[in-house]
Protein backbone atom coordinates (compact mmCIF):
# COMPACT_ATOMS: atom_id res chain seq x y z
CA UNK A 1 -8.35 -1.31 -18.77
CA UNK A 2 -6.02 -2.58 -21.86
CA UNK A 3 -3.45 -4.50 -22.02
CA UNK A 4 -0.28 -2.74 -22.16
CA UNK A 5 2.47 -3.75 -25.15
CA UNK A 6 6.01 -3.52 -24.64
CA UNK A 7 8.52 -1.73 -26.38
CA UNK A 8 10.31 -3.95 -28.91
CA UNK A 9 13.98 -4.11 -28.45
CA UNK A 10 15.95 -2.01 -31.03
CA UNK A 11 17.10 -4.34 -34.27
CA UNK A 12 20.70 -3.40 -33.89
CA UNK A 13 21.31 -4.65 -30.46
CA UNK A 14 23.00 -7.53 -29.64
CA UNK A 15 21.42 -10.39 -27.42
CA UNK A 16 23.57 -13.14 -26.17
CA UNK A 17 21.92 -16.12 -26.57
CA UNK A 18 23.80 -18.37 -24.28
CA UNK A 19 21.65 -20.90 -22.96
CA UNK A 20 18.22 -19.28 -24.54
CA UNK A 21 15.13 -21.19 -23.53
CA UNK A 22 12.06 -22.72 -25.64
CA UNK A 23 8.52 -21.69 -24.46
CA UNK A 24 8.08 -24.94 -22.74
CA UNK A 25 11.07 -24.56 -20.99
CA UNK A 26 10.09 -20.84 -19.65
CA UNK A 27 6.69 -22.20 -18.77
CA UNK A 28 8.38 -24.80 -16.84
CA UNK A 29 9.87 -22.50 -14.92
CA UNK A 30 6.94 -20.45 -14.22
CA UNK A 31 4.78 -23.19 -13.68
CA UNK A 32 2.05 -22.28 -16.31
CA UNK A 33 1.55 -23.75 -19.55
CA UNK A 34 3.10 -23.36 -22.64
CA UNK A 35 0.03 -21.50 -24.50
CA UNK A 36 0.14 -19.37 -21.17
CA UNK A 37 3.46 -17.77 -22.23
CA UNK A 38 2.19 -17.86 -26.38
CA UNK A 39 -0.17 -15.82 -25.51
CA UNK A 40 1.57 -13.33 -23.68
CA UNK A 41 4.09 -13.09 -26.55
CA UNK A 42 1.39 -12.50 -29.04
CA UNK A 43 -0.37 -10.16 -27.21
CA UNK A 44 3.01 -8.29 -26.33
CA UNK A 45 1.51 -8.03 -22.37
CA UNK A 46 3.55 -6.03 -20.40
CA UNK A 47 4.52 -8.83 -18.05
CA UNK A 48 5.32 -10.41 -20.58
CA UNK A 49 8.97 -12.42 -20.93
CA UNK A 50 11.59 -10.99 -22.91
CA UNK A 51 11.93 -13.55 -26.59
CA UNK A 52 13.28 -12.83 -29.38
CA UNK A 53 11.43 -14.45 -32.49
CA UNK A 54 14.32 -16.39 -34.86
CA UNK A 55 11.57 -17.81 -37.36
CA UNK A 56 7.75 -17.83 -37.75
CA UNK A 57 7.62 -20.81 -35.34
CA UNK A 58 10.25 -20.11 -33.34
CA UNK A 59 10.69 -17.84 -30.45
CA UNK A 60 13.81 -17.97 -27.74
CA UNK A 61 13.91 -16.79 -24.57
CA UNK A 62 17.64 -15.53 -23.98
CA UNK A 63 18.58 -16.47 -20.11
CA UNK A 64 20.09 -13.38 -19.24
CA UNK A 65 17.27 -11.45 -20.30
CA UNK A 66 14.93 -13.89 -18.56
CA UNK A 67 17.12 -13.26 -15.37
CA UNK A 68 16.66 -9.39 -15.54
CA UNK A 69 13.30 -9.63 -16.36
């Protein structure tokens, strides 16, 4: 049993990123750590956030996407 990736969002679509959230704020809400919710963006798990990477550091976590998800 694998871990299952998820589909990347298409390039071309547009994300609002009104109020986006930092990792440690997303793992705050979750209650797990911050390398907790790294690790599930590396390893593109299917349960996995939606984020949307702006630089090779940083990563955002757009609200209304975290909402749906």
């Amino acid at each position: 049993m694998g871990i299952k990736r998820r589909e990347a969002k298409p390039a071309n679509q547009e994300i609002d990123f009104t109020g986006a959230m930092t990792e440690k704020e997303v793992a705050r809400i979750l209650r797990v750590k911050p390398p907790t919710v790294a690790k599930w963006r590396r390893t593109g798990a299917e349960n996995a956030p939606p984020c949307v990477k702006i630089s090779e550091r940083v990563h955002l976590y757009p609200l209304a996407q975290f909402k749906e998800w």
